[in-house]
N, C-alpha and C. Protein backbone atom coordinates (compact mmCIF):
# COMPACT_ATOMS: atom_id res chain seq x y z
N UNK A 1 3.00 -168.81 -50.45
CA UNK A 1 2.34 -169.44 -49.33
C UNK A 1 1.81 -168.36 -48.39
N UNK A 2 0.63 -168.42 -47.74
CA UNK A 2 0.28 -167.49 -47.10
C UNK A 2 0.42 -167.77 -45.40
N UNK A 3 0.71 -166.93 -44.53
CA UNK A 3 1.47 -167.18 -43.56
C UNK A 3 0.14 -166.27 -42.56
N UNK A 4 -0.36 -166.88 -41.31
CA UNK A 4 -1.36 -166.29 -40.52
C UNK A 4 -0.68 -165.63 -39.53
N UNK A 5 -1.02 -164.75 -39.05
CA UNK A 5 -0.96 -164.01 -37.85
C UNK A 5 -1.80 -163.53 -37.42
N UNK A 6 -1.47 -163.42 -36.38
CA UNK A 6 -2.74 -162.84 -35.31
C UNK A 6 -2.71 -161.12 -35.51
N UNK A 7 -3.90 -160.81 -35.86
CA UNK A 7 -4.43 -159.32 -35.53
C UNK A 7 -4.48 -158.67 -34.30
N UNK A 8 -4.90 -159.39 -32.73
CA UNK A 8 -4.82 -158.68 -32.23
C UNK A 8 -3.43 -158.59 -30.98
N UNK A 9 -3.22 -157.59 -30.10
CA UNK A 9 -1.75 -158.20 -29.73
C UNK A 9 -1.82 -158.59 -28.04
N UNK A 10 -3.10 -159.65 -27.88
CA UNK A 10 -2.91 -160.08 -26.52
C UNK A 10 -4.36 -159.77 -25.44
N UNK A 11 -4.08 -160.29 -24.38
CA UNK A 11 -4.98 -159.78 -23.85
C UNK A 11 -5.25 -158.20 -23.37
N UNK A 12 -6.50 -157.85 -23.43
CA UNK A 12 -6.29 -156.56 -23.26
C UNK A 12 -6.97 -156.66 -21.86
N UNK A 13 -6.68 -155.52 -20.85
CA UNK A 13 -7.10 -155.25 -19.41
C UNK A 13 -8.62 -155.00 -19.74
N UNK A 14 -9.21 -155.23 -18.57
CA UNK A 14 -10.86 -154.71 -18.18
C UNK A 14 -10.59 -153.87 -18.11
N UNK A 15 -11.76 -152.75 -18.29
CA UNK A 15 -11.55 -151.54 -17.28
C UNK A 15 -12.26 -151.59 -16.04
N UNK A 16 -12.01 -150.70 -15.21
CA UNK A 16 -12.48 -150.62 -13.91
C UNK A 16 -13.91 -149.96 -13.85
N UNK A 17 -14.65 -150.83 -13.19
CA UNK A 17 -16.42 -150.02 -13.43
C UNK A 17 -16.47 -149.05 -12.51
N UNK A 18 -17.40 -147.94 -12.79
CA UNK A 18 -17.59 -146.87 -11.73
C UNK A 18 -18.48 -147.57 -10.45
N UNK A 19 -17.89 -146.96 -9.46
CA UNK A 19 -18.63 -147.37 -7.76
C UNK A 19 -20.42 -146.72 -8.18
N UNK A 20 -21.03 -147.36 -7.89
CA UNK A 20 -22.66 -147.45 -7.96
C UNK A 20 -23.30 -146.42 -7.23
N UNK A 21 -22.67 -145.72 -6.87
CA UNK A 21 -23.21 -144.55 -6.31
C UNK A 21 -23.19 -143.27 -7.43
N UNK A 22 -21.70 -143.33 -7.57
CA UNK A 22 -21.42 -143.11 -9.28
C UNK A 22 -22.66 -142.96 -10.18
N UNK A 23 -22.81 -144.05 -10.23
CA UNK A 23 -23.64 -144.39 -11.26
C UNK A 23 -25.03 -144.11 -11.26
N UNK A 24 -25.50 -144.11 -10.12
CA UNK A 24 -26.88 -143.85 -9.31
C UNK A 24 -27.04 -142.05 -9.91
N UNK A 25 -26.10 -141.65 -9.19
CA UNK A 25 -26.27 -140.23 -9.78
C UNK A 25 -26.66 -139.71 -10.72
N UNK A 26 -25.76 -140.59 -11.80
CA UNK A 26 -25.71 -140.44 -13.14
C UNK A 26 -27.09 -141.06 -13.63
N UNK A 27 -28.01 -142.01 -12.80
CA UNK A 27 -29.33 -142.17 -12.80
C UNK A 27 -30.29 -140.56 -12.66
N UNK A 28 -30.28 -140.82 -11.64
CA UNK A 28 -31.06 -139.78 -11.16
C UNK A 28 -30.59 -138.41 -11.76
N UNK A 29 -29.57 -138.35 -12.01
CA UNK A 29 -29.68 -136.46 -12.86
C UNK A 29 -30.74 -136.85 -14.27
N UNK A 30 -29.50 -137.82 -14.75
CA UNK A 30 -29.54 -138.13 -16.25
C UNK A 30 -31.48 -138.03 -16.40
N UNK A 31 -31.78 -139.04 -15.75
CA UNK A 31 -33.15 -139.52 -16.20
C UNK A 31 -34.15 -138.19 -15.77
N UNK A 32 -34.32 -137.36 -14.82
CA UNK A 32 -34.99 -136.04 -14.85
C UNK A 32 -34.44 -135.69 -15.97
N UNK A 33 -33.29 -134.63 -16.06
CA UNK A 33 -32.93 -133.62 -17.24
C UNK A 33 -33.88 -134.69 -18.95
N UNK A 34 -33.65 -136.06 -19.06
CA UNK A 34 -34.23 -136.32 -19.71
C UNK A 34 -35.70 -135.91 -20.19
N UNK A 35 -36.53 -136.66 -18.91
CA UNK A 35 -37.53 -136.62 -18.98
C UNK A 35 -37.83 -135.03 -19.26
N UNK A 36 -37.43 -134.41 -18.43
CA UNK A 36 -37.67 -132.40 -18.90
C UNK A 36 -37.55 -132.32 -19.89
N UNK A 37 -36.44 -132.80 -20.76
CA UNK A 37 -36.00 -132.21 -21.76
C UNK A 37 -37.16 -132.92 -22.87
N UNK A 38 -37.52 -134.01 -22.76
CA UNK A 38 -38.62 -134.64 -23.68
C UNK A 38 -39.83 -134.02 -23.47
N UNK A 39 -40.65 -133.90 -21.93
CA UNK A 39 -41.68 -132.87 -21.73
C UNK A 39 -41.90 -131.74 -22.62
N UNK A 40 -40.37 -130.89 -22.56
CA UNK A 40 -40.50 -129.33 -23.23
C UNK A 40 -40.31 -129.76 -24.92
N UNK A 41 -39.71 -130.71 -25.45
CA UNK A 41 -39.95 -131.09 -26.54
C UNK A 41 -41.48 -131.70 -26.98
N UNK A 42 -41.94 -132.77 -26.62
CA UNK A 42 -42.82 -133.42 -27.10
C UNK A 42 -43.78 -133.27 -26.44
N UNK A 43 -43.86 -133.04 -24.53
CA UNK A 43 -44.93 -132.69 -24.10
C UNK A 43 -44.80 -134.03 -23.36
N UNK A 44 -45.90 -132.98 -22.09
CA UNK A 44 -45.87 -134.42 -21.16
C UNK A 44 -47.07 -135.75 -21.44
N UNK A 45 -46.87 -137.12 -21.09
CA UNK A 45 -48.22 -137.71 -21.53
C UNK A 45 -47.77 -138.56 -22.39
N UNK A 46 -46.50 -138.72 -22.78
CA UNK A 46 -45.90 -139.20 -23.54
C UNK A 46 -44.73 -140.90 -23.03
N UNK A 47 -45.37 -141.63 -22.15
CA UNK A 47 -44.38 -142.75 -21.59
C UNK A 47 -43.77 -143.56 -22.40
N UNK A 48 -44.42 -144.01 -23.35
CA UNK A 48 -43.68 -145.15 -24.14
C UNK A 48 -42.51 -144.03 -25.10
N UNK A 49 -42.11 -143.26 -25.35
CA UNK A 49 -41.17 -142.54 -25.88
C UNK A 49 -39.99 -142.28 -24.55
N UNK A 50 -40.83 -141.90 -23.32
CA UNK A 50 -40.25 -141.33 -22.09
C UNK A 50 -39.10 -142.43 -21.84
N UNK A 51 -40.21 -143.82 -21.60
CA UNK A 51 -39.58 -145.13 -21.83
C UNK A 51 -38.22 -145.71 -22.30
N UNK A 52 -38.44 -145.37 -24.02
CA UNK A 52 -37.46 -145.91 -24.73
C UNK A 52 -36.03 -144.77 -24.46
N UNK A 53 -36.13 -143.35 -23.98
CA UNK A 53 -34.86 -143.11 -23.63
C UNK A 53 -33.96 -143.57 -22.45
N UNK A 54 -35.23 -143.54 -21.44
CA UNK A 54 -34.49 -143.85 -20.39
C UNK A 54 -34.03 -145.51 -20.21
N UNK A 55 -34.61 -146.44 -20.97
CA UNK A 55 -33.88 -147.54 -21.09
C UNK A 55 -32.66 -147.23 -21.78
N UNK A 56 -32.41 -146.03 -22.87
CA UNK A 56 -31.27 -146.08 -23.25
C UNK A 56 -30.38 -145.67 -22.50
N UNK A 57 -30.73 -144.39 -21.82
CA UNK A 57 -29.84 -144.26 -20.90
C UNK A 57 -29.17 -145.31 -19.60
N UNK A 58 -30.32 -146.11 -19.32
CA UNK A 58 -30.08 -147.22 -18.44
C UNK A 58 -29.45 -148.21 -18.85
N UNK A 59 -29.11 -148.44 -20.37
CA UNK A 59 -27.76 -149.42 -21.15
C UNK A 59 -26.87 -148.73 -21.22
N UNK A 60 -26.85 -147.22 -21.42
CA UNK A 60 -25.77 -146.75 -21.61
C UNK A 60 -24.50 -146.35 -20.04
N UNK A 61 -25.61 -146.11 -19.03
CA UNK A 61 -24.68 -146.37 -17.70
C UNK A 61 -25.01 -147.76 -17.09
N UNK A 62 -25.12 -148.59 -17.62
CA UNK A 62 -25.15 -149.77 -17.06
C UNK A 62 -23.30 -150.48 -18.01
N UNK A 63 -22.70 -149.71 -19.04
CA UNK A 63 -21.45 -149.93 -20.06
C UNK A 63 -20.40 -149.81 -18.98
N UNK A 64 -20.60 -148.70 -17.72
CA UNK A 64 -19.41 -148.45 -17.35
C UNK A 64 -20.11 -148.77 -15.39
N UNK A 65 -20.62 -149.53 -15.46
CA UNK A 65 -21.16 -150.07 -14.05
C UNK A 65 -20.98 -151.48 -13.65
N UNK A 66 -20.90 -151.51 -12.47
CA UNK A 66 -21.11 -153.27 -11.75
C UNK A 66 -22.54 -153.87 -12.17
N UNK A 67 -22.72 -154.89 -12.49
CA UNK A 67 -23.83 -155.88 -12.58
C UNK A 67 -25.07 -155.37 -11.08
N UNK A 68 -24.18 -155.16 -9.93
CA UNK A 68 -25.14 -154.69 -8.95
C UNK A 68 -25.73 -153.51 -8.88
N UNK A 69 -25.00 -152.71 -9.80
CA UNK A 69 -25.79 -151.34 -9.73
C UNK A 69 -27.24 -151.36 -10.29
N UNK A 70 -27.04 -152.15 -11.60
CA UNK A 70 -28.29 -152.25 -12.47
C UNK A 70 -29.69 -152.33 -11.40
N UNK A 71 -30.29 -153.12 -10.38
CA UNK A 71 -31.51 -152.51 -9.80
C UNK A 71 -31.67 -151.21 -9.22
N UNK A 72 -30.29 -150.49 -8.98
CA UNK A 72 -31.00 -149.33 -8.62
C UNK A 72 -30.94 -147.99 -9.71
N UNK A 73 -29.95 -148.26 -10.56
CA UNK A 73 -29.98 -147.49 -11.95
C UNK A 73 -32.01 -147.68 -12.56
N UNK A 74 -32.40 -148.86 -12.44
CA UNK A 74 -33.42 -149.26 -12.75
C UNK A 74 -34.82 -148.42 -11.60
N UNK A 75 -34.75 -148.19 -10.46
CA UNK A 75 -35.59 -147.73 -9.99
C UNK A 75 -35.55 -146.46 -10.12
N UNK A 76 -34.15 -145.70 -10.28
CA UNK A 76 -34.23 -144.47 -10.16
C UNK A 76 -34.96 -143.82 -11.98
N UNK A 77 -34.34 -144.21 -12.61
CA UNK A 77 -35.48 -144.18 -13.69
C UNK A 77 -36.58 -144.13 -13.70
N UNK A 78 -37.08 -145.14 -13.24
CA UNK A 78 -38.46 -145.36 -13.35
C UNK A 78 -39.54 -144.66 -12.13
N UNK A 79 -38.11 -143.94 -11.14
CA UNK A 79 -39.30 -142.64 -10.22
C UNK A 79 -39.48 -141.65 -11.50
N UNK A 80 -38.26 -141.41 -12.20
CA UNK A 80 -38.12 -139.86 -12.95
C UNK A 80 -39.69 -140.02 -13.71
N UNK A 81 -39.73 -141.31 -14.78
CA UNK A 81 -40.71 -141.99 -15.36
C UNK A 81 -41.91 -142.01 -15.10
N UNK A 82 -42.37 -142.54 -13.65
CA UNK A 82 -43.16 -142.37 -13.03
C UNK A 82 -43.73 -140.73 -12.17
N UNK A 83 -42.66 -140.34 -12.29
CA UNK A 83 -43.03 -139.13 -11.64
C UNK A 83 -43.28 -137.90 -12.10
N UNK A 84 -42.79 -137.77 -13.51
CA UNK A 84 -42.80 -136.76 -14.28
C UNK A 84 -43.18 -137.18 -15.87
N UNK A 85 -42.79 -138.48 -16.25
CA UNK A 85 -43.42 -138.12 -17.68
C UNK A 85 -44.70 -138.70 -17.63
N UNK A 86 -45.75 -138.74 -16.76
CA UNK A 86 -47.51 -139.13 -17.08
C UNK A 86 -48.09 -138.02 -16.22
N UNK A 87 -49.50 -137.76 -16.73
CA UNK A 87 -49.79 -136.98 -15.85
C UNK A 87 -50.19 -137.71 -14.21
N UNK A 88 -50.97 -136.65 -13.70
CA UNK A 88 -50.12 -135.70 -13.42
C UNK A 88 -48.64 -135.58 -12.76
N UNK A 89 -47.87 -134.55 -13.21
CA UNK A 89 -46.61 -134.39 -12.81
C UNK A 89 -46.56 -134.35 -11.22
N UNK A 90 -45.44 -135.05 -10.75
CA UNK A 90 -45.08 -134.78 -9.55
C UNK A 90 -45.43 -135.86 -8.42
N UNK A 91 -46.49 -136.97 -9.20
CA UNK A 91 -47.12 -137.93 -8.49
C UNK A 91 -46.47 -138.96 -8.91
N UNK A 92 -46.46 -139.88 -7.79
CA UNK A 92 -46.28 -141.13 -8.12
C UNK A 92 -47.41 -142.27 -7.84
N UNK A 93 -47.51 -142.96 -8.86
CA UNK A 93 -48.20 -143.95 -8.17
C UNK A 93 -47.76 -145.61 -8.79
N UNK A 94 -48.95 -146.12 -8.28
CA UNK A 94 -48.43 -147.57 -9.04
C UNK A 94 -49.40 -148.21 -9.47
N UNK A 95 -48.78 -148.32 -10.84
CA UNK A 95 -50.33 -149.00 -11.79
C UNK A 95 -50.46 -150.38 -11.87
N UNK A 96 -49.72 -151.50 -11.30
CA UNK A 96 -50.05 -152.85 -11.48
C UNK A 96 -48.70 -152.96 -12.28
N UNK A 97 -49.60 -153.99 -13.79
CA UNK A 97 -49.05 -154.49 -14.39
C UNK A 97 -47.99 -153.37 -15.55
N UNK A 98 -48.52 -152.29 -15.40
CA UNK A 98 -47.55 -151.00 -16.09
C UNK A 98 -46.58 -150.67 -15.61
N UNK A 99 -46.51 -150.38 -14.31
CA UNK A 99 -45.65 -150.35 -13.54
C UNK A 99 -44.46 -151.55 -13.61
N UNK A 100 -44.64 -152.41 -13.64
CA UNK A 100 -44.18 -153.92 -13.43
C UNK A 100 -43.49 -154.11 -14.35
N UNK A 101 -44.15 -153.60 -15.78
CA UNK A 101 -43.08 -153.85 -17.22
C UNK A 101 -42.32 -152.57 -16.68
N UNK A 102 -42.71 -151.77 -16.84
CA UNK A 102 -41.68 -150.36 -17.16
C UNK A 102 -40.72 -151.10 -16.22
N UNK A 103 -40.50 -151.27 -15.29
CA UNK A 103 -39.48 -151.77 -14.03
C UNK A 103 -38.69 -152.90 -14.95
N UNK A 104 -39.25 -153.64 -15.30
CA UNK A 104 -38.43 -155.02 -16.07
C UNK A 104 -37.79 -154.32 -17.11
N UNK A 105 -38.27 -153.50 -18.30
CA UNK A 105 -37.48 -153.13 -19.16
C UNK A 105 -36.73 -152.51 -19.14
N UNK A 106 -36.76 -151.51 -17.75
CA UNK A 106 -35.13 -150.48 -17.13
C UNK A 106 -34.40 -151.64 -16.49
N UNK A 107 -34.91 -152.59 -16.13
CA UNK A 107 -33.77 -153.34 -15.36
C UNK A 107 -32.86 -154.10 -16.35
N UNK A 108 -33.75 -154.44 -17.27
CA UNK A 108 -33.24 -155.19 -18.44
C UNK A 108 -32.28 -154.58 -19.70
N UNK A 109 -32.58 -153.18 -19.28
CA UNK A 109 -31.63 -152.21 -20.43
C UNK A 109 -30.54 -152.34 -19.31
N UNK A 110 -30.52 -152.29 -18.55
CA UNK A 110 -29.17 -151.57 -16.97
C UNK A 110 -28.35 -152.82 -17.10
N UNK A 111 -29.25 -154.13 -17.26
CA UNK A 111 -28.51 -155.06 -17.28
C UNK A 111 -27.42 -155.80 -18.56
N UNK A 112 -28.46 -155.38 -19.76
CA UNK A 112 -27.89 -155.80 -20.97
C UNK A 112 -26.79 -154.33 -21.30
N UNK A 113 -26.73 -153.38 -20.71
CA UNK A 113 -25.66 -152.65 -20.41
C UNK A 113 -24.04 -153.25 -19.87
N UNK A 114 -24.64 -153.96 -18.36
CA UNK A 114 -23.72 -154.45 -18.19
C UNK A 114 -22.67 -155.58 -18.61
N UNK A 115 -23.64 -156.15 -19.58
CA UNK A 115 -22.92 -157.15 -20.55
C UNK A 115 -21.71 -157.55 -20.98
């Protein structure tokens, strides 16, 4: 006769998310050193690549963040984004509807992070 038991042994604790300032940081370094580091690799001019890291990075500190951090994990990205991977470097501006996605899809990685 085969007899069931449970695999796992109970509830296990949350962990505790990092304070959003924390995390902000970890925005704002992370997403420059990125963007540099893709520039000196691939060259600047390059957003939709620039893009897809820094959404990763924006799921990946959105794993150990509050649900509230995610809009500003999301903007600070998208200065680094905006500011350094199109030309020209160092400017910001705002393109409409480009602007508008890039913003939704960092918010949306930060968020499906926090999941």
């Amino acid at each position: 006769m085969i007899e069931w038991v449970p695999l796992g042994s109970g509830a296990r604790p949350v962990p505790r998310p990092v304070a959003a300032p924390l995390v902000w940081a970890g925005a704002f370094g992370g997403a420059l050193l990125l963007v540099g580091l893709l520039n000196g690799i691939v060259g600047a001019g390059r957003p939709g690549l620039a893009l897809v890291a820094l959404s990763l990075l924006a799921a990946l500190l959105g794993l150990c963040a509050r649900f509230t951090a995610a809009p500003g994990t999301a903007v600070l990205c998208w200065l680094s984004l905006n500011g350094f991977a199109i030309p020209p470097a160092g400017t910001l501006t705002w393109a409409g509807r480009r602007d508008a996605l890039w913003l939704a899809c960092l918010l949306g990685a930060a968020l499906v992070g926090t999941a």
